[in-house]
N, C-alpha and C. Protein backbone atom coordinates (compact mmCIF):
# COMPACT_ATOMS: atom_id res chain seq x y z
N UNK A 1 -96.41 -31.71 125.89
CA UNK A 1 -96.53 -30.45 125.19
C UNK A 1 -96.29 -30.65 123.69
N UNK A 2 -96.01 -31.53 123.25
CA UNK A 2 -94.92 -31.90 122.13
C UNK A 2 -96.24 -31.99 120.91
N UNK A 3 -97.58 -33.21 122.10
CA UNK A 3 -98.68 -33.54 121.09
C UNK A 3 -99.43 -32.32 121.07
N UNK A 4 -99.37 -31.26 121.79
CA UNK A 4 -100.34 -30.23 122.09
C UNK A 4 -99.98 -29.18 120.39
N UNK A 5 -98.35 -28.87 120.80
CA UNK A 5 -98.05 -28.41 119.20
C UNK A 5 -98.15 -29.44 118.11
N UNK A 6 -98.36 -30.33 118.21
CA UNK A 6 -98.37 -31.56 116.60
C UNK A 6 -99.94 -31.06 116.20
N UNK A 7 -101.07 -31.18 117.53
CA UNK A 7 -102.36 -31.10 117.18
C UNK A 7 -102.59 -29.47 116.75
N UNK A 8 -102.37 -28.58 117.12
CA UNK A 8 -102.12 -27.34 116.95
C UNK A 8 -101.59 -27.37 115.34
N UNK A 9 -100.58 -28.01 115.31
CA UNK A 9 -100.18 -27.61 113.71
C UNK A 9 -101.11 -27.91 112.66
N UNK A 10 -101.56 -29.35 113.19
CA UNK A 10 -103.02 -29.93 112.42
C UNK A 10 -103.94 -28.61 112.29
N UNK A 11 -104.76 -28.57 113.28
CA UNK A 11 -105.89 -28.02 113.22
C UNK A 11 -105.51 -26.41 112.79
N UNK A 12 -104.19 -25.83 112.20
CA UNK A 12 -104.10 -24.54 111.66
C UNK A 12 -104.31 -25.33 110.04
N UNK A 13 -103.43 -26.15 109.77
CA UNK A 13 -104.26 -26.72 108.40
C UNK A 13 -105.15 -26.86 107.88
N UNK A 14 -106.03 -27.71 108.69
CA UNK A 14 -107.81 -27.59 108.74
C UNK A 14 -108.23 -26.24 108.52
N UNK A 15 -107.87 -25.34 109.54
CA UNK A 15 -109.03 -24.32 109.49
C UNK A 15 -108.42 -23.38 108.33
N UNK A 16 -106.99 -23.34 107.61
CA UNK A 16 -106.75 -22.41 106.57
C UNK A 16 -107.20 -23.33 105.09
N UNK A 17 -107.15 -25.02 104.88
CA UNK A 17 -107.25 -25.20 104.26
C UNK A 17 -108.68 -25.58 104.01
N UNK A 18 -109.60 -25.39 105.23
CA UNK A 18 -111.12 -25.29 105.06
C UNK A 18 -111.66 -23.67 104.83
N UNK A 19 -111.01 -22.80 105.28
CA UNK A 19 -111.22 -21.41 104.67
C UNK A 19 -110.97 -21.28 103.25
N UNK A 20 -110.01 -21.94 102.42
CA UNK A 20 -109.82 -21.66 101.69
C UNK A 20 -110.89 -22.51 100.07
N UNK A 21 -111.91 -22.86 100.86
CA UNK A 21 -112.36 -24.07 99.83
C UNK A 21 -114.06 -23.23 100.32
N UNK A 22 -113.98 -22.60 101.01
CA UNK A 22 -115.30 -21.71 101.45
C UNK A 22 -116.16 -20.38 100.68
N UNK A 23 -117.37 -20.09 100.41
CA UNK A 23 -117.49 -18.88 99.58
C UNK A 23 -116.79 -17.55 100.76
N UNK A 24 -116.92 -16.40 99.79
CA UNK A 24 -115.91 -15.83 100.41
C UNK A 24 -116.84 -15.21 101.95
N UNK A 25 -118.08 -14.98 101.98
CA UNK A 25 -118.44 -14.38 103.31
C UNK A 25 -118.39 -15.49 104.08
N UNK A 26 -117.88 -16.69 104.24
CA UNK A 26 -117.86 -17.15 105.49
C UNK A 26 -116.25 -17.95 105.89
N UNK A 27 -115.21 -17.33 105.26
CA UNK A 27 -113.96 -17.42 104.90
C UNK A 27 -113.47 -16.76 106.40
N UNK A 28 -113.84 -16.06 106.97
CA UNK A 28 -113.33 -14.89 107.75
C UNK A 28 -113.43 -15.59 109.51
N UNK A 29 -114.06 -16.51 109.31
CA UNK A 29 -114.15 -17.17 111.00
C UNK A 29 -112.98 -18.38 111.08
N UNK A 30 -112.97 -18.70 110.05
CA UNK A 30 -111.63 -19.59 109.96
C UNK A 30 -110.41 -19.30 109.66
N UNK A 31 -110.47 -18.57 109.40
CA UNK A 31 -109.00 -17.52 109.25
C UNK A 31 -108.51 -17.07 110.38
N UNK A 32 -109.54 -16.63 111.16
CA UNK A 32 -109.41 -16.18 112.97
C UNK A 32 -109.00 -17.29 113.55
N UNK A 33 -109.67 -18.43 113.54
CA UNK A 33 -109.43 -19.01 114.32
C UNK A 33 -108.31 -20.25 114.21
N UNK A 34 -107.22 -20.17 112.65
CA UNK A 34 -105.87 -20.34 112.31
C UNK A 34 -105.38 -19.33 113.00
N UNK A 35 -105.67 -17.96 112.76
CA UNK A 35 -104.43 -17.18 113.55
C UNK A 35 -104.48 -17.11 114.96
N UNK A 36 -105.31 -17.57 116.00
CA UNK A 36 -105.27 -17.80 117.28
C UNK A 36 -104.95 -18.61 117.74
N UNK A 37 -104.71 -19.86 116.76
CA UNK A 37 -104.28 -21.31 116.83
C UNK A 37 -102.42 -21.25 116.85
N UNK A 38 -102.25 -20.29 115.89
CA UNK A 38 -100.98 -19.80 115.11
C UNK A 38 -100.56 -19.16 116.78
N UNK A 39 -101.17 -18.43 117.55
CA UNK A 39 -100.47 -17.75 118.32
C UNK A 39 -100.08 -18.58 119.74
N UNK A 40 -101.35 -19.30 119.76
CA UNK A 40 -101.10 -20.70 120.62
C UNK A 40 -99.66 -21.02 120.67
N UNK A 41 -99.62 -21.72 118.86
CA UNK A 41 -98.30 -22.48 118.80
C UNK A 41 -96.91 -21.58 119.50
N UNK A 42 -97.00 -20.12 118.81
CA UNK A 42 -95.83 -19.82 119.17
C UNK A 42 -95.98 -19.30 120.49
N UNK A 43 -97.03 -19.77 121.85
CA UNK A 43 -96.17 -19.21 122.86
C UNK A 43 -95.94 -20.69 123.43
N UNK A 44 -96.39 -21.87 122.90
CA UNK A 44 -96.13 -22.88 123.62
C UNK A 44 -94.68 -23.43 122.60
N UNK A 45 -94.57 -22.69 121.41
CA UNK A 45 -92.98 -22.90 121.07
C UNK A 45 -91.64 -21.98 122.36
N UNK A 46 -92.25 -20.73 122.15
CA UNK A 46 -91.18 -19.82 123.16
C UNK A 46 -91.32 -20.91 124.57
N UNK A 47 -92.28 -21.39 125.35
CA UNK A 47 -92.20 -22.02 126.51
C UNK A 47 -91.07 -22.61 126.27
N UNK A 48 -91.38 -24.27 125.71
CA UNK A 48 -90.31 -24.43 125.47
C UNK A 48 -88.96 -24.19 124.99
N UNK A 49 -88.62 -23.29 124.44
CA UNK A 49 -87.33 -22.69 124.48
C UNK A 49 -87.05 -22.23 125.83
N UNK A 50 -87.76 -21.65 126.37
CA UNK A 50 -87.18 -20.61 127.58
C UNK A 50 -86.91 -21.55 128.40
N UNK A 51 -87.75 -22.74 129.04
CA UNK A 51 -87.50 -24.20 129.75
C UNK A 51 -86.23 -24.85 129.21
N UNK A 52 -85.34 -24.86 128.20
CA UNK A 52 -84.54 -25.13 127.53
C UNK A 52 -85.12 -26.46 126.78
N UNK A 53 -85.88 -26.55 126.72
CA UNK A 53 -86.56 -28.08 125.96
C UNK A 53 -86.07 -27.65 124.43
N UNK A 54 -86.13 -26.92 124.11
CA UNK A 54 -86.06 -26.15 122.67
C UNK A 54 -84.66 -25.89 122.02
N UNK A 55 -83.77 -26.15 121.24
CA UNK A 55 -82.60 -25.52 121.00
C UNK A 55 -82.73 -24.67 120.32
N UNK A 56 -81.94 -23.43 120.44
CA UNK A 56 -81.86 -22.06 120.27
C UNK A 56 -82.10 -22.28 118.31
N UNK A 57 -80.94 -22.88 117.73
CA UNK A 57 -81.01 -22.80 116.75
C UNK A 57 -82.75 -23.75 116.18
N UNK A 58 -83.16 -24.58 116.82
CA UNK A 58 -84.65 -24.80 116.21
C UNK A 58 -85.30 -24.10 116.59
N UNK A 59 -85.24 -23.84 117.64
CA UNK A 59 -86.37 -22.43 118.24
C UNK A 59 -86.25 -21.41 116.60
N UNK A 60 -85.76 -20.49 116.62
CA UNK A 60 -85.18 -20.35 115.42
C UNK A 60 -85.96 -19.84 114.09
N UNK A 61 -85.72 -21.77 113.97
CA UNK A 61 -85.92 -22.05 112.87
C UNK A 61 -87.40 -22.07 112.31
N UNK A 62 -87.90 -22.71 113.75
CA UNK A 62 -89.49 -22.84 114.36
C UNK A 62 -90.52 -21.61 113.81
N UNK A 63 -89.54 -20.64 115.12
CA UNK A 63 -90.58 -19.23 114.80
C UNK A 63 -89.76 -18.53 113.89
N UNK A 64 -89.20 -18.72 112.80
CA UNK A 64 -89.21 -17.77 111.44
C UNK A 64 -90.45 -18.62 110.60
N UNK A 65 -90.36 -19.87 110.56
CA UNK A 65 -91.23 -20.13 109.39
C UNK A 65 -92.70 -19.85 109.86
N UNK A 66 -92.79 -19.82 111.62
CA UNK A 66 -94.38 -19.43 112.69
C UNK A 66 -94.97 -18.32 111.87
N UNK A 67 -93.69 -16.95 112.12
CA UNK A 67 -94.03 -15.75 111.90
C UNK A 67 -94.34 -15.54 110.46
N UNK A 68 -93.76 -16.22 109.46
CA UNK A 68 -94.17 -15.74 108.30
C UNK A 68 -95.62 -16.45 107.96
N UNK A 69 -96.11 -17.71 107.97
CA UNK A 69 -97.53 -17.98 108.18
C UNK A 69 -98.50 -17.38 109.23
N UNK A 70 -97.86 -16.26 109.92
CA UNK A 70 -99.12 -15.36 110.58
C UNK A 70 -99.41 -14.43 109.80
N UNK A 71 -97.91 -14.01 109.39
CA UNK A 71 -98.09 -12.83 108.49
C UNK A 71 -98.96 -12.96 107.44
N UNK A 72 -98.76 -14.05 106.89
CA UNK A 72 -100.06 -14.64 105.59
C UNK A 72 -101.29 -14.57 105.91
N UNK A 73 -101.24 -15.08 107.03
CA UNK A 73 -102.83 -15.19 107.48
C UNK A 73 -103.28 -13.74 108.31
N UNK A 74 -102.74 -12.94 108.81
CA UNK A 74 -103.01 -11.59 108.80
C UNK A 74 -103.13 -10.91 108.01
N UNK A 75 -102.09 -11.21 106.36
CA UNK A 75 -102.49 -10.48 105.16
C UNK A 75 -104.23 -11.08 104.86
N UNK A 76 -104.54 -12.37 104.66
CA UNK A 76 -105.34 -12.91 104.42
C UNK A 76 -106.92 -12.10 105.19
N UNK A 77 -106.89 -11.83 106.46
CA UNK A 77 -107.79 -11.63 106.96
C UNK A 77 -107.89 -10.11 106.83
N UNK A 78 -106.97 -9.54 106.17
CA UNK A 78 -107.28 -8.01 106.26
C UNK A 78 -107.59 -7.88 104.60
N UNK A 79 -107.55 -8.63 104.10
CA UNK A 79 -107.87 -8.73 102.32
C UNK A 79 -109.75 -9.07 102.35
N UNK A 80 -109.91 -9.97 103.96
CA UNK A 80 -111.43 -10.51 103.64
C UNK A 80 -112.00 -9.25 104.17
N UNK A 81 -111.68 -8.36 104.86
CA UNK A 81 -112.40 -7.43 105.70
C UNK A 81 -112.28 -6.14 104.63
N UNK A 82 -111.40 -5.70 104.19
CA UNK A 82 -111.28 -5.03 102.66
C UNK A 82 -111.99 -5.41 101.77
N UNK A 83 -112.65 -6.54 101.45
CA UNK A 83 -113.78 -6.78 100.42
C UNK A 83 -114.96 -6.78 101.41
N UNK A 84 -114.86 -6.93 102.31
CA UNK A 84 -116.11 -6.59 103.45
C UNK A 84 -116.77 -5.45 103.32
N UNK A 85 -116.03 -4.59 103.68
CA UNK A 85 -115.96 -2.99 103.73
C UNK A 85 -116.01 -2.29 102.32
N UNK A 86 -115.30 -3.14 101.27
CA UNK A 86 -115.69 -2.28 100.04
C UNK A 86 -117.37 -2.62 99.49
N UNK A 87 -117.45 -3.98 99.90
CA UNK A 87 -118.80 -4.03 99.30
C UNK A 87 -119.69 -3.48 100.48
N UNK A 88 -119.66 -3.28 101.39
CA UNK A 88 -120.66 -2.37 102.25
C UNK A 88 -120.56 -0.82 101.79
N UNK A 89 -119.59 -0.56 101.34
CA UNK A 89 -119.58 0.79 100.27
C UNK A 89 -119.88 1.10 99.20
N UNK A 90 -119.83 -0.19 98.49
CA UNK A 90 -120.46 0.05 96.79
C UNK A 90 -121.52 1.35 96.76
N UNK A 91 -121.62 1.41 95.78
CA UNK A 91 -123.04 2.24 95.05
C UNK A 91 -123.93 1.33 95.62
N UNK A 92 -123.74 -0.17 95.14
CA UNK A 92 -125.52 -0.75 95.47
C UNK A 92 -125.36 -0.98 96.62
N UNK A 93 -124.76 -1.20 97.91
CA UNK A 93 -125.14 -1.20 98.94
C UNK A 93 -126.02 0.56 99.21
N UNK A 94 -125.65 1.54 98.50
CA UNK A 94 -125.70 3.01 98.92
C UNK A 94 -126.98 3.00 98.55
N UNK A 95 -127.31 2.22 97.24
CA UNK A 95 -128.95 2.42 96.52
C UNK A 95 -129.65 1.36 97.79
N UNK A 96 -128.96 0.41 98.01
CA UNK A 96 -130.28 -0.41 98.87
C UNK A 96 -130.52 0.26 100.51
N UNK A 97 -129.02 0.90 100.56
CA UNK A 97 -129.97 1.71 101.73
C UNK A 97 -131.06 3.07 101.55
N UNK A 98 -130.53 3.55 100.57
CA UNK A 98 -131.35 4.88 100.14
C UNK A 98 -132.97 4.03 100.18
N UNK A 99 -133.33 2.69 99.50
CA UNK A 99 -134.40 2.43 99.35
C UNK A 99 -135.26 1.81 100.32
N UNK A 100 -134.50 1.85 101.18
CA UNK A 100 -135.33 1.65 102.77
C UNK A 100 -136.05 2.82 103.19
């Protein structure tokens, strides 16, 4: 389980630090799929705690620093969907539909 969270921690790197090097409309699939990665980790962190593999105080320590990089990346993905939604609202989205 140990390599399952090491590879897990990897591949939330990858996909936030490949979102972040992306134009912004295609930023938003990798962001998802850090924070599903992110949620992975922390139920295969709680497993182990609850199995006692985990000590209370790293458990802890674990999911405070878990939770605050979801929180980022939940701020993150509601910032891409907010420029989503504002530019599907602009004026010129409003003129290019009027001109259909």
């Amino acid at each position: 389980m140990g390599e399952k969270i090491d590879t897990l921690y990897i591949d939330i790197i990858e996909a936030t630090s490949g979102a972040a090097f992306l134009p912004k409309g295609e930023k938003l699939p990798w962001v998802r799929l850090a924070a599903r990665k992110l949620d992975t980790l922390k139920l295969l962190l709680m497993i182990l705690w609850e199995s006692g593999s985990l000590l209370d105080k790293k458990y802890v320590a674990l999911s405070t620093k878990v939770d605050t990089v979801g929180k980022m990346l939940g701020g993150w993905q509601g910032q891409i969907l907010r420029q989503a939604q504002d530019k599907q609202n602009s004026p010129e989205a409003a003129e290019r539909t009027r001109e259909k």
